[in-house]
N, C-alpha and C. Protein backbone atom coordinates (compact mmCIF):
# COMPACT_ATOMS: atom_id res chain seq x y z
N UNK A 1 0.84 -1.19 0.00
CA UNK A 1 0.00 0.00 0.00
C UNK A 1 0.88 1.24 0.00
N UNK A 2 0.64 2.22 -0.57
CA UNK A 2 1.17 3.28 -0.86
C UNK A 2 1.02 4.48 0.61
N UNK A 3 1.82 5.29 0.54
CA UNK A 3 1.72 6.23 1.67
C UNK A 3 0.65 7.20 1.28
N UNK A 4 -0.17 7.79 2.94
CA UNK A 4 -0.96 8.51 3.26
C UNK A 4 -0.96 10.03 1.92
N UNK A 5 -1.86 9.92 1.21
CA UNK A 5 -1.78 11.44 0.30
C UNK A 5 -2.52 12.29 0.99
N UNK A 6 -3.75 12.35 1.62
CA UNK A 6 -4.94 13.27 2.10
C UNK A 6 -5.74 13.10 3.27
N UNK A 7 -5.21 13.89 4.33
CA UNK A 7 -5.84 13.26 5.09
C UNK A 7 -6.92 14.33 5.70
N UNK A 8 -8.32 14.22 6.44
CA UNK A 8 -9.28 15.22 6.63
C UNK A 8 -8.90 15.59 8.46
N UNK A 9 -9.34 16.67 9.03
CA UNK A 9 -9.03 16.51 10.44
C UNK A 9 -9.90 17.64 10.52
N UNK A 10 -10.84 17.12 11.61
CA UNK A 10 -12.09 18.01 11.79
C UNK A 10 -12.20 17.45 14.06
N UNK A 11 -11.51 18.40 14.05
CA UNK A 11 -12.19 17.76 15.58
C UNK A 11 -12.44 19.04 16.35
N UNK A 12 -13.30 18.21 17.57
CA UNK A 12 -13.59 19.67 18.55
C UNK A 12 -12.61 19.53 19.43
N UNK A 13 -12.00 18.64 20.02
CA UNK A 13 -10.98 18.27 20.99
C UNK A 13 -9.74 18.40 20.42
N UNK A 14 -8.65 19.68 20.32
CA UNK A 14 -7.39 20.03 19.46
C UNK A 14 -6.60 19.77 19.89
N UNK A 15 -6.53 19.23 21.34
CA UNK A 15 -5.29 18.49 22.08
C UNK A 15 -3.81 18.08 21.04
N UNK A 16 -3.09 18.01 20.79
CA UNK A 16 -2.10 17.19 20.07
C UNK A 16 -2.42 17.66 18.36
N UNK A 17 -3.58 18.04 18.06
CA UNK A 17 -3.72 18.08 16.63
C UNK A 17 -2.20 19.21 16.04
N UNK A 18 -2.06 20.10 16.20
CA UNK A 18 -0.93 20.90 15.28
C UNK A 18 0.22 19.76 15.22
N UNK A 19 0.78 19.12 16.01
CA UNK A 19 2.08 17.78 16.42
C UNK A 19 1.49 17.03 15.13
N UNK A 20 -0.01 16.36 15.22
CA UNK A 20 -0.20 15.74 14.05
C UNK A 20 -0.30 16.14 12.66
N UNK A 21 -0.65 17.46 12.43
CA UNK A 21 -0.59 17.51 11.20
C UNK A 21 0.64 18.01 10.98
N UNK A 22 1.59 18.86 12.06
CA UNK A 22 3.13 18.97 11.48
C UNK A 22 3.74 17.53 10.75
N UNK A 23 3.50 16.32 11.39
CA UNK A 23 4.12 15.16 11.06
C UNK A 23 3.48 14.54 9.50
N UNK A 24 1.93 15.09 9.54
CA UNK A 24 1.51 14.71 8.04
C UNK A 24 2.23 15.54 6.78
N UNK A 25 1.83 16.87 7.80
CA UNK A 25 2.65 17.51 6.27
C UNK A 25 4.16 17.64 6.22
N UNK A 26 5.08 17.06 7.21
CA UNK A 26 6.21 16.79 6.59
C UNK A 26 6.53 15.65 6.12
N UNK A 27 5.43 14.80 5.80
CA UNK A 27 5.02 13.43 4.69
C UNK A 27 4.83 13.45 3.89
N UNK A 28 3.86 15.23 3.50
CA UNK A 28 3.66 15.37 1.97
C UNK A 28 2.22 15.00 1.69
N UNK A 29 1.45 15.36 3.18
CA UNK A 29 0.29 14.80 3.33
C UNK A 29 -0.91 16.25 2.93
N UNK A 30 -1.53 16.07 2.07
CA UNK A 30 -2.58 17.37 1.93
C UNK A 30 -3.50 17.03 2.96
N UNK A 31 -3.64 17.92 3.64
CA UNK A 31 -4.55 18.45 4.60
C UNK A 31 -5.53 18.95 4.31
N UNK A 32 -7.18 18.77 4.59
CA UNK A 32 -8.28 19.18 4.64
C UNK A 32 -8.96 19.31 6.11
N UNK A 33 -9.86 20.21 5.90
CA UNK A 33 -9.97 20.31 7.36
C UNK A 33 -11.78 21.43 7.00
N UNK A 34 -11.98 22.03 8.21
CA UNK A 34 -13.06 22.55 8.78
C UNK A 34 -13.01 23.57 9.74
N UNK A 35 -13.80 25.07 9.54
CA UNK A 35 -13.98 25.44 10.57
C UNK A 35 -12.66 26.09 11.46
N UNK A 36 -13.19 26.02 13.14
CA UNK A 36 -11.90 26.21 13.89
C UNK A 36 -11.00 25.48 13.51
N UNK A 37 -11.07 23.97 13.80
CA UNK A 37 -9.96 23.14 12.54
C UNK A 37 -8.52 23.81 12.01
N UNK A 38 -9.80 24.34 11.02
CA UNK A 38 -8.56 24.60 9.78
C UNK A 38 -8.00 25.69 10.45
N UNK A 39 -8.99 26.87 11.17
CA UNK A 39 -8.58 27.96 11.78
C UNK A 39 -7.37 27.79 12.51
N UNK A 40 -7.33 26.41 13.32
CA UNK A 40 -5.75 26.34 14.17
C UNK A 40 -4.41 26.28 13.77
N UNK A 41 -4.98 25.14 12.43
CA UNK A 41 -4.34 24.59 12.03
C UNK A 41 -3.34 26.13 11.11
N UNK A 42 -4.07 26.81 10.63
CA UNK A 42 -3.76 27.75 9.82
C UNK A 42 -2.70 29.12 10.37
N UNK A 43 -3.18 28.93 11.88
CA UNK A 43 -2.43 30.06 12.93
C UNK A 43 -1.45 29.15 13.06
N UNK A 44 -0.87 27.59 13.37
CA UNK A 44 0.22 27.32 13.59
C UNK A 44 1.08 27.15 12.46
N UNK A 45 1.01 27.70 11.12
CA UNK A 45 1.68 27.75 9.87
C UNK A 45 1.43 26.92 9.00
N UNK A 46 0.33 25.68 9.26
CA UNK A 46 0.27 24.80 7.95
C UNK A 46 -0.96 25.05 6.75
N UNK A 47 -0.37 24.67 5.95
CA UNK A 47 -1.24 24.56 4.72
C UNK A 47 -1.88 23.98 5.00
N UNK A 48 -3.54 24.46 4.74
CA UNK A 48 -4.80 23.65 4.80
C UNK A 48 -5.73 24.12 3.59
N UNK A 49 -6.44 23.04 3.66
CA UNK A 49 -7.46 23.32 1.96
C UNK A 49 -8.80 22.84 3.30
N UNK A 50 -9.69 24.32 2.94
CA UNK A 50 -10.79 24.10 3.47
C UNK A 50 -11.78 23.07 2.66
N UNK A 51 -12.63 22.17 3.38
CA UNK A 51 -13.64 21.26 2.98
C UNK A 51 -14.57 22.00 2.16
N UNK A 52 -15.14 23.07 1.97
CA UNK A 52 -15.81 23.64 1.37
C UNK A 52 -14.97 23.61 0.16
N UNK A 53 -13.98 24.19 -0.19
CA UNK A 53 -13.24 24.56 -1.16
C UNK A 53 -12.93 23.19 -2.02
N UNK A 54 -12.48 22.14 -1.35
CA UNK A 54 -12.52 20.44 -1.96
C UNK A 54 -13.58 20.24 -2.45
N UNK A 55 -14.68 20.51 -2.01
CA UNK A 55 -16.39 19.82 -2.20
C UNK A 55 -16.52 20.65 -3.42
N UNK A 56 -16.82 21.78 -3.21
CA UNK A 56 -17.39 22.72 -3.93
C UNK A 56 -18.92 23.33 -3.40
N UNK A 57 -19.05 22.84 -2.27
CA UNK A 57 -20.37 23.18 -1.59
C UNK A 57 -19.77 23.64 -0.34
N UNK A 58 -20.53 24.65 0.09
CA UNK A 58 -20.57 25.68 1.20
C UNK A 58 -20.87 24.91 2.11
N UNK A 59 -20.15 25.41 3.47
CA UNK A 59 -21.25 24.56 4.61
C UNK A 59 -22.50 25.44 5.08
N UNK A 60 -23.40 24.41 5.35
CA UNK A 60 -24.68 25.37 5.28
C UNK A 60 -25.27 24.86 6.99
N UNK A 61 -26.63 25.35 6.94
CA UNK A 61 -27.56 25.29 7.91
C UNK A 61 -26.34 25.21 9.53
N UNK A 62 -26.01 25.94 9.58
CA UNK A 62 -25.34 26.62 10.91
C UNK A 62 -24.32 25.85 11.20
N UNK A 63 -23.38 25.07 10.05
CA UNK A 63 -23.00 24.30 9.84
C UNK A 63 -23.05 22.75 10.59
N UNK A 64 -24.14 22.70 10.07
CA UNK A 64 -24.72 21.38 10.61
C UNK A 64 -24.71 20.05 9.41
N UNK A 65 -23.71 20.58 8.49
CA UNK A 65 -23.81 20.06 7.07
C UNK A 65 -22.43 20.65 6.21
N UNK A 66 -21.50 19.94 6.73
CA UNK A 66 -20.00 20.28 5.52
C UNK A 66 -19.35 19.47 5.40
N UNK A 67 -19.64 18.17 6.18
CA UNK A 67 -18.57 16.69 5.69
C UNK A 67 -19.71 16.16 4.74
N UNK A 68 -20.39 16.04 4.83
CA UNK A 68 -21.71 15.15 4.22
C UNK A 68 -21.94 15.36 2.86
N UNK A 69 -20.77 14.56 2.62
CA UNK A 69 -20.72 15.00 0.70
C UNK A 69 -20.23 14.03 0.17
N UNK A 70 -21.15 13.59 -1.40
CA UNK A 70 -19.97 12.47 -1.83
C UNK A 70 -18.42 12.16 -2.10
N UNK A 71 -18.05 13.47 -2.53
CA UNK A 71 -16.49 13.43 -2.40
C UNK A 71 -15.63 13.01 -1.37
N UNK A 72 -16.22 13.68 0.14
CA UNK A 72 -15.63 13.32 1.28
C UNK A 72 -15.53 11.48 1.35
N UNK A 73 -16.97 10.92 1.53
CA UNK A 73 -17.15 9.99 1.85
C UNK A 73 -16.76 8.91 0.99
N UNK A 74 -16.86 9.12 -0.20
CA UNK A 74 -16.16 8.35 -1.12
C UNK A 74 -14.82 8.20 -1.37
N UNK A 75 -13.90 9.20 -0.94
CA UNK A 75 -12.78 9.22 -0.70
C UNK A 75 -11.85 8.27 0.62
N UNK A 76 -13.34 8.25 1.51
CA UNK A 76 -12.45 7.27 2.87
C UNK A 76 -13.40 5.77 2.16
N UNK A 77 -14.40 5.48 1.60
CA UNK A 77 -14.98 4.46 1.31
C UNK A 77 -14.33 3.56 0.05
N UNK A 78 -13.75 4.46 -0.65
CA UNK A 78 -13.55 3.18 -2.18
C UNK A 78 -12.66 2.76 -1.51
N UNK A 79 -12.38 1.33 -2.38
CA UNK A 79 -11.47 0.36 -2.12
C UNK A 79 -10.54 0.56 -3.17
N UNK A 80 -9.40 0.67 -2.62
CA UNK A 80 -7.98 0.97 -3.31
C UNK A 80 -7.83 -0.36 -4.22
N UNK A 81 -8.20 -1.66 -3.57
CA UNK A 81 -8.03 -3.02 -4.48
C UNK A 81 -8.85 -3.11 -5.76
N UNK A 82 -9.73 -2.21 -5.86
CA UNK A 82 -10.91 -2.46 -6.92
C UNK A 82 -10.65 -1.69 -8.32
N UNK A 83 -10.32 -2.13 -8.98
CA UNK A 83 -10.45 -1.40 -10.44
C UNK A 83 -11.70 -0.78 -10.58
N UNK A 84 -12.44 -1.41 -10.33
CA UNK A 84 -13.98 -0.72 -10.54
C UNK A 84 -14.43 0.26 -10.02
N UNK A 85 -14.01 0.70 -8.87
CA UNK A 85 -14.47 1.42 -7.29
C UNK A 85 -12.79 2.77 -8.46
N UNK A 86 -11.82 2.65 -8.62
CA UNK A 86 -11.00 3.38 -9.16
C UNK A 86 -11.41 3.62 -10.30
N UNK A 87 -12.52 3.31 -11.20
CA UNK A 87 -12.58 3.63 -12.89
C UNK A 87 -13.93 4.92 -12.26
N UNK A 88 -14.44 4.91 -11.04
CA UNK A 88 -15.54 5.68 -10.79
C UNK A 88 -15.01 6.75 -10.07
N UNK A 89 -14.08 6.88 -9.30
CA UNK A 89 -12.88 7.90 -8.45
C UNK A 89 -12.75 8.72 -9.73
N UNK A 90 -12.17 8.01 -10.81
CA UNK A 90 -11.28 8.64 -11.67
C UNK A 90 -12.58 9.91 -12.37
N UNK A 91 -13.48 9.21 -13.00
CA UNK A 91 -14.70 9.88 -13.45
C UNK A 91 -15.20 10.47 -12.92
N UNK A 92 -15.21 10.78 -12.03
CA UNK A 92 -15.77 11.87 -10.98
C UNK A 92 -15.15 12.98 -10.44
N UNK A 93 -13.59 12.56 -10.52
CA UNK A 93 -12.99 13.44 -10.66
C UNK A 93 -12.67 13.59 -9.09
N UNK A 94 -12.96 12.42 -8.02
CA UNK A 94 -12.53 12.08 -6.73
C UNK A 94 -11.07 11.65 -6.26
N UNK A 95 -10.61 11.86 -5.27
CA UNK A 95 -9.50 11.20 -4.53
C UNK A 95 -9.91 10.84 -3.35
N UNK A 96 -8.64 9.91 -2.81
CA UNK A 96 -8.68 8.79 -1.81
C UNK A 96 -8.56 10.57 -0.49
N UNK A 97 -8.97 9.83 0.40
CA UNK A 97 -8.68 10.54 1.71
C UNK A 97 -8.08 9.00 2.59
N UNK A 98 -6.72 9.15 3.03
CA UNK A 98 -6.79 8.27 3.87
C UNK A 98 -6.09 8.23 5.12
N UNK A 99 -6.10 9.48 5.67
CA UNK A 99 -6.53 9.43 7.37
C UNK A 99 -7.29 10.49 7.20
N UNK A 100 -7.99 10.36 8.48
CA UNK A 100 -9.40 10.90 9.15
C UNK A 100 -8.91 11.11 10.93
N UNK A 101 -8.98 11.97 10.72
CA UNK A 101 -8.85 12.62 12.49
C UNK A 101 -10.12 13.47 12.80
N UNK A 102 -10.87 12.71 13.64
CA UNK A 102 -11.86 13.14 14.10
C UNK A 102 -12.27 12.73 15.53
N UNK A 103 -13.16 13.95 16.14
CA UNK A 103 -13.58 13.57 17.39
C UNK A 103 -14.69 14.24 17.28
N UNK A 104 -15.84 13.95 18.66
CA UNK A 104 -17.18 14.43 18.69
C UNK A 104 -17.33 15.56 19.21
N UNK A 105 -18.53 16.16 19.22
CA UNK A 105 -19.28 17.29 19.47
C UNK A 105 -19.05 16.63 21.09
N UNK A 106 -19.57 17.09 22.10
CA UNK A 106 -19.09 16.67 23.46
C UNK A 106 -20.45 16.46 23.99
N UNK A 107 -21.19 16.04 23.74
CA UNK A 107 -22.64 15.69 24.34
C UNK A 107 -22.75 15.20 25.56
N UNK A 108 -21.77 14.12 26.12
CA UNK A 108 -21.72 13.46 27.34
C UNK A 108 -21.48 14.59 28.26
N UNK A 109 -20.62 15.57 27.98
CA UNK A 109 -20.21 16.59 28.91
C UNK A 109 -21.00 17.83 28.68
N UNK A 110 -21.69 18.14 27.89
CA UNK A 110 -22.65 19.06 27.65
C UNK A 110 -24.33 18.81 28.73
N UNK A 111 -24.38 17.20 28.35
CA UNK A 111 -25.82 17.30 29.36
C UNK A 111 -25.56 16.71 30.70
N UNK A 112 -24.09 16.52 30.64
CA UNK A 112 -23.84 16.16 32.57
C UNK A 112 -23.77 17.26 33.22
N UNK A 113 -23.57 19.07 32.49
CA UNK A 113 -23.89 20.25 33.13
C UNK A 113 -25.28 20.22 33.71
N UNK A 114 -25.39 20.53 34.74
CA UNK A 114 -26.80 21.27 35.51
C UNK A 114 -27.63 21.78 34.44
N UNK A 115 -28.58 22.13 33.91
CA UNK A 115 -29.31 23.17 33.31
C UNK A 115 -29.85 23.02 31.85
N UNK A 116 -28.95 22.05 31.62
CA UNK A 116 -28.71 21.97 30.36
C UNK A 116 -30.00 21.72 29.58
N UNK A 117 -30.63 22.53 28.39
CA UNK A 117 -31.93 22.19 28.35
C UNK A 117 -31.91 21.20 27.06
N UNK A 118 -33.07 20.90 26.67
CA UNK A 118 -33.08 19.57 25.90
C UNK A 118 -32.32 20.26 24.20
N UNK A 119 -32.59 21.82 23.70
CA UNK A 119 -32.12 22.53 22.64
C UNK A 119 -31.03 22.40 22.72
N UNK A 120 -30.22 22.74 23.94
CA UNK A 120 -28.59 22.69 23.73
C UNK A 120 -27.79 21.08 23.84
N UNK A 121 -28.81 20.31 24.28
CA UNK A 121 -28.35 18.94 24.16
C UNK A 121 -28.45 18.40 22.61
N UNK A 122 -29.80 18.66 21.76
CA UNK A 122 -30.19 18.15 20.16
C UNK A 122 -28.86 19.09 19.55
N UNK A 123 -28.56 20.66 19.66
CA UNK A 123 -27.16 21.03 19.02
C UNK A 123 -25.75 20.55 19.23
N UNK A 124 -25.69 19.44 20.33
CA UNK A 124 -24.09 18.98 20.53
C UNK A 124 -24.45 17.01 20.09
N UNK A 125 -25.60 16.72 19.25
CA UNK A 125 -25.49 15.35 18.89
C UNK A 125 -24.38 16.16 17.20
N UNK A 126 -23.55 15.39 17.70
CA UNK A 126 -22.60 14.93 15.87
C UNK A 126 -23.08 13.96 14.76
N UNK A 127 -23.11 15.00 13.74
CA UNK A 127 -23.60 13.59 12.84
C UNK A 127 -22.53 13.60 11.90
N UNK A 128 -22.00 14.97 11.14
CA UNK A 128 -21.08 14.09 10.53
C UNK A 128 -19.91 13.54 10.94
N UNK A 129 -19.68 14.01 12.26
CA UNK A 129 -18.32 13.14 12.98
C UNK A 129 -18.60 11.77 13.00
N UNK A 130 -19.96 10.90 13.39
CA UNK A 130 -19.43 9.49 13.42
C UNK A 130 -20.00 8.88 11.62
N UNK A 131 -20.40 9.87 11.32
CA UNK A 131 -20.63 9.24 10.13
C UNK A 131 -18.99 9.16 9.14
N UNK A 132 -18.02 10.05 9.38
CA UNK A 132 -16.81 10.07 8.97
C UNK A 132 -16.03 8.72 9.62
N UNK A 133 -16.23 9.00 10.99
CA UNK A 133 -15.67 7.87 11.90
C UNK A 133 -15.84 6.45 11.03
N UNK A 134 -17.24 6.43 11.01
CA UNK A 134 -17.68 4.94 10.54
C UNK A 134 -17.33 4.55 9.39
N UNK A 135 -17.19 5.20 8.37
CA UNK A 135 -16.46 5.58 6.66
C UNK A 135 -15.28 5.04 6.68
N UNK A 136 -14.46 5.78 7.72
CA UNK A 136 -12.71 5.33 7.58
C UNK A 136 -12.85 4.53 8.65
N UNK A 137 -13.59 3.81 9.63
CA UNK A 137 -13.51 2.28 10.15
C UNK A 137 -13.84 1.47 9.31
N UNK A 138 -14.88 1.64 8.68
CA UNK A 138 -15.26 0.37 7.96
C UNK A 138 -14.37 -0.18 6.67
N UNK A 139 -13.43 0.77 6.20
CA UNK A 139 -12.05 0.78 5.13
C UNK A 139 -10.59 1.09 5.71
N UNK A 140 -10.63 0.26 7.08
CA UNK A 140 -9.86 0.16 7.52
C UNK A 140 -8.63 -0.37 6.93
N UNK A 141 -8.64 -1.33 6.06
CA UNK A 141 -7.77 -1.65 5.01
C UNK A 141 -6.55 -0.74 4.19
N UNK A 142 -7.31 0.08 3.69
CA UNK A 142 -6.52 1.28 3.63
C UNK A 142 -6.56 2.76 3.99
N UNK A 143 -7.78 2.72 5.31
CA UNK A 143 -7.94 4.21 5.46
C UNK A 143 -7.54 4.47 7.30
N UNK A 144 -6.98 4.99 7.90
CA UNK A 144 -6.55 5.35 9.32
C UNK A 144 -7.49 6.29 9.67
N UNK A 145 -8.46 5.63 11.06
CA UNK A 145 -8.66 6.78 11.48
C UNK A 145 -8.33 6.75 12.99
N UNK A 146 -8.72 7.66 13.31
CA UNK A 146 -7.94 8.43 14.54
C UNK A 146 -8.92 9.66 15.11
N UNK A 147 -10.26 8.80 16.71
CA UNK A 147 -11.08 9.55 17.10
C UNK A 147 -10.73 10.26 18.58
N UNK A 148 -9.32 9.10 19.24
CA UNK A 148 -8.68 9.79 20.37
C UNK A 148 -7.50 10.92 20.02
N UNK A 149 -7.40 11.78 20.74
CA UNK A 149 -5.92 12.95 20.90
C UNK A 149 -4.87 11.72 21.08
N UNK A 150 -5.43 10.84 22.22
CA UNK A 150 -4.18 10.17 22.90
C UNK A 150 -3.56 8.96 21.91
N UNK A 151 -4.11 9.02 20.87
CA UNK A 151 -3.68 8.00 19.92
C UNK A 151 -2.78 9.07 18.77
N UNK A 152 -2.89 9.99 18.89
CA UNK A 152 -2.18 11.08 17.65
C UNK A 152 -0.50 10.73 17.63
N UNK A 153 0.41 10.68 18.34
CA UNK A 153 1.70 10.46 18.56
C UNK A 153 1.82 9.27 18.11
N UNK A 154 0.89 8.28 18.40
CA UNK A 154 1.67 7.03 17.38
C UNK A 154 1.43 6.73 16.16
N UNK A 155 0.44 7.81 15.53
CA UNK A 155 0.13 7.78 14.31
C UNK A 155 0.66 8.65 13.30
N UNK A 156 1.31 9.64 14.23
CA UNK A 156 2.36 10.25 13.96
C UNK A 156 3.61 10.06 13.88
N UNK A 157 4.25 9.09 14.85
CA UNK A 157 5.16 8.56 14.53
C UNK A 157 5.42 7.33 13.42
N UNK A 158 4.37 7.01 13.35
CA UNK A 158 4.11 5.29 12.15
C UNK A 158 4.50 6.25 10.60
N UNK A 159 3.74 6.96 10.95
CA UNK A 159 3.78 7.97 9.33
C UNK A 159 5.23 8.92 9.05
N UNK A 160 5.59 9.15 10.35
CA UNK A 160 6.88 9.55 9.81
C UNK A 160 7.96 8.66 9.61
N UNK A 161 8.04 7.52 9.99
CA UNK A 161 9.07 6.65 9.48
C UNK A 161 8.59 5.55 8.51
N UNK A 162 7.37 5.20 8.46
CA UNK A 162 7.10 4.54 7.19
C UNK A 162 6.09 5.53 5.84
N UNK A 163 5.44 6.77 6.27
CA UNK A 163 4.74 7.37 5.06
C UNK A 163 3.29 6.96 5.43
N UNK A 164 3.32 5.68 6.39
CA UNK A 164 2.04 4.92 6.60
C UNK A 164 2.20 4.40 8.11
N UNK A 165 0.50 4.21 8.55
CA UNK A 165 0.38 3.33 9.29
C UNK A 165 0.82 1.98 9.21
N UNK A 166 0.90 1.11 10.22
CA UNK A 166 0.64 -0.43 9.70
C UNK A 166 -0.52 -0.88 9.70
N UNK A 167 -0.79 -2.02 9.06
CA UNK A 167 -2.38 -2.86 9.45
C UNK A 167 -2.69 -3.15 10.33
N UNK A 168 -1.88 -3.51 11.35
CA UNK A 168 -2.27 -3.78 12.82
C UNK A 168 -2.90 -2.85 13.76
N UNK A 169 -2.38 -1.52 13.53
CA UNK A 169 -2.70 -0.34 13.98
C UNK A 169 -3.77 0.31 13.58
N UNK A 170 -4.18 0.46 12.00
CA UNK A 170 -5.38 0.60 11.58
C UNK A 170 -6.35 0.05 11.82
N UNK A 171 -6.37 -1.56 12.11
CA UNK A 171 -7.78 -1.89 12.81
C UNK A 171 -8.02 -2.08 14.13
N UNK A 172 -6.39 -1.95 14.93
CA UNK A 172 -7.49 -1.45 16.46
C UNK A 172 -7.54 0.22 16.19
N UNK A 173 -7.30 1.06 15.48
CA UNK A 173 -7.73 2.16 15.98
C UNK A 173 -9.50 2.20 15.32
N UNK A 174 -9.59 1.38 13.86
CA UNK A 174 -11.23 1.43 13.52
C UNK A 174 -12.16 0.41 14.83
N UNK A 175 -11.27 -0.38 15.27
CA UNK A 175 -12.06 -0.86 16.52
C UNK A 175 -12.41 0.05 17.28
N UNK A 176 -11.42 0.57 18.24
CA UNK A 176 -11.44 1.78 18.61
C UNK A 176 -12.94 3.00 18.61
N UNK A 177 -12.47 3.08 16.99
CA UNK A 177 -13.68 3.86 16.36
C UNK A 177 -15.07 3.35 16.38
N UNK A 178 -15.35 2.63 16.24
CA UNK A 178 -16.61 1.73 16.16
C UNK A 178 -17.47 1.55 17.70
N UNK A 179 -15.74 1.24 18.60
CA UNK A 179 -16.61 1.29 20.13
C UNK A 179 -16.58 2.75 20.90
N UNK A 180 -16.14 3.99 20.28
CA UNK A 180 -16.80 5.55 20.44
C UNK A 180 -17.82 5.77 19.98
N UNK A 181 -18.35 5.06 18.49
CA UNK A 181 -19.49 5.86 17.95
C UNK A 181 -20.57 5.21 18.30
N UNK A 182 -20.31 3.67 18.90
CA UNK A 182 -21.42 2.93 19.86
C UNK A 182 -21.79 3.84 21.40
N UNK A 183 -20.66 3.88 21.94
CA UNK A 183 -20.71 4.34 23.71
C UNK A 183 -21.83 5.79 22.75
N UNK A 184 -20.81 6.64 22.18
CA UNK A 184 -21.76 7.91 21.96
C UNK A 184 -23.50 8.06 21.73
N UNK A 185 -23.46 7.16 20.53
CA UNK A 185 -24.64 6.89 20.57
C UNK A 185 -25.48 6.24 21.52
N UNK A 186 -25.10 5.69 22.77
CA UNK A 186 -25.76 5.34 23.63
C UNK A 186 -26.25 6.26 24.49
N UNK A 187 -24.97 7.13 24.85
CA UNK A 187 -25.14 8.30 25.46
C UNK A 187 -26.84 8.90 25.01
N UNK A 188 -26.27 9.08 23.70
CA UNK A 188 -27.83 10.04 23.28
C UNK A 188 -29.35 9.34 23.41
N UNK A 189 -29.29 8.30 22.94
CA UNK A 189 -30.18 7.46 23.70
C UNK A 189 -30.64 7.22 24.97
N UNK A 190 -29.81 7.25 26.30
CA UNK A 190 -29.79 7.29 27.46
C UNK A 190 -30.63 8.32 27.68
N UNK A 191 -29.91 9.51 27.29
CA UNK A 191 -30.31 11.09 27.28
C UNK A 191 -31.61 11.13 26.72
N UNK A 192 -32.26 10.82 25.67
CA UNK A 192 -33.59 10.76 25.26
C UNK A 192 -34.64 10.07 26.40
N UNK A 193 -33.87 9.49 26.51
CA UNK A 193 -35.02 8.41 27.47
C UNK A 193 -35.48 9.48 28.76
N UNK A 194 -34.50 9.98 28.90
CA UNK A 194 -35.24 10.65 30.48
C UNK A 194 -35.36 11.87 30.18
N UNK A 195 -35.16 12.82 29.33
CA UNK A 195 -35.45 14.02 28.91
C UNK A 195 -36.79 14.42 28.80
């Protein structure tokens, strides 16, 4: 497998993120991003290509809607092994994304505040964070993702001495991924129930 070309990083939790994308882009890694995101990313000197600007669509409705595009998703979804899944990339005029750094809207810690009314709890559910999450877990094969801070340093280090993750590492971190966007979603469920 070839080394990391594009990787997206959209999180609310920025812990460690500038360390990680210094290490992507001295890989040669294009960076996409979002928002504060890109905003940090942009004050600590790196090149970033806003998601809007990749897509070609604005983010809209209070941005409740700027990953949620076929380009994005198709980029962590095709399969690198498939001629077929690549004769439709090519025609479309798509590329691979293959790491994904993402984390959630903070809901667990939003309605464990006192007060918190049921409006400001429905604005901190994430949708396109685990829907990204779930994209680059489920193409774990060739796509890295990465929903903890505390996992950033070794994915940073894998990429600076090989260009890439290994396979071993990519599917416990989509494990990983899979058992955040479960717990989360439980959360909100929990939260419905007694609201």
């Amino acid at each position: 497998m070839s080394g990391i070309e594009r990787a997206l990083l959209s999180v609310y939790d920025k812990r460690g993120l500038v360390e990680l994308a210094r290490a992507l882009a001295e890989a040669g890694v294009e960076i996409l991003s979002t928002g504060g995101t890109a905003q940090a990313l942009a004050e600590a000197g790196l090149k970033v290509v806003e998601v809007a600007d990749y897509t070609g669509s604005p983010q809209i409705l209070d941005g409740r809607v700027k990953t949620l595009h076929p380009k994005i998703h198709a980029g962590l979804l095709f399969r690198r092994d498939s001629a077929e899944h690549g004769r439709q990339m090519r025609e479309l005029g798509f590329g691979p994304i293959d790491l994904l750094a993402v984390n959630l809207y903070p809901f667990e810690a939003v309605t464990a505040r006192p007060g918190t009314t049921l409006a400001e709890a429905v604005e901190n559910i994430d949708i396109g964070g685990p829907c990204l999450i779930r994209a680059a877990a489920k193409n774990f094969a060739s796509v890295t993702v990465v929903c903890d801070p505390a996992d950033y340093a070794r994915v940073a280090s894998e990429v600076r001495a090989n260009g890439q993750t290994a396979p071993a590492t990519r599917r416990e971190l989509a494990r990983k991924a899979f058992a955040r966007t479960k717990a989360y979603d439980q959360a909100i469920s929990a939260y419905l129930a007694v609201s």
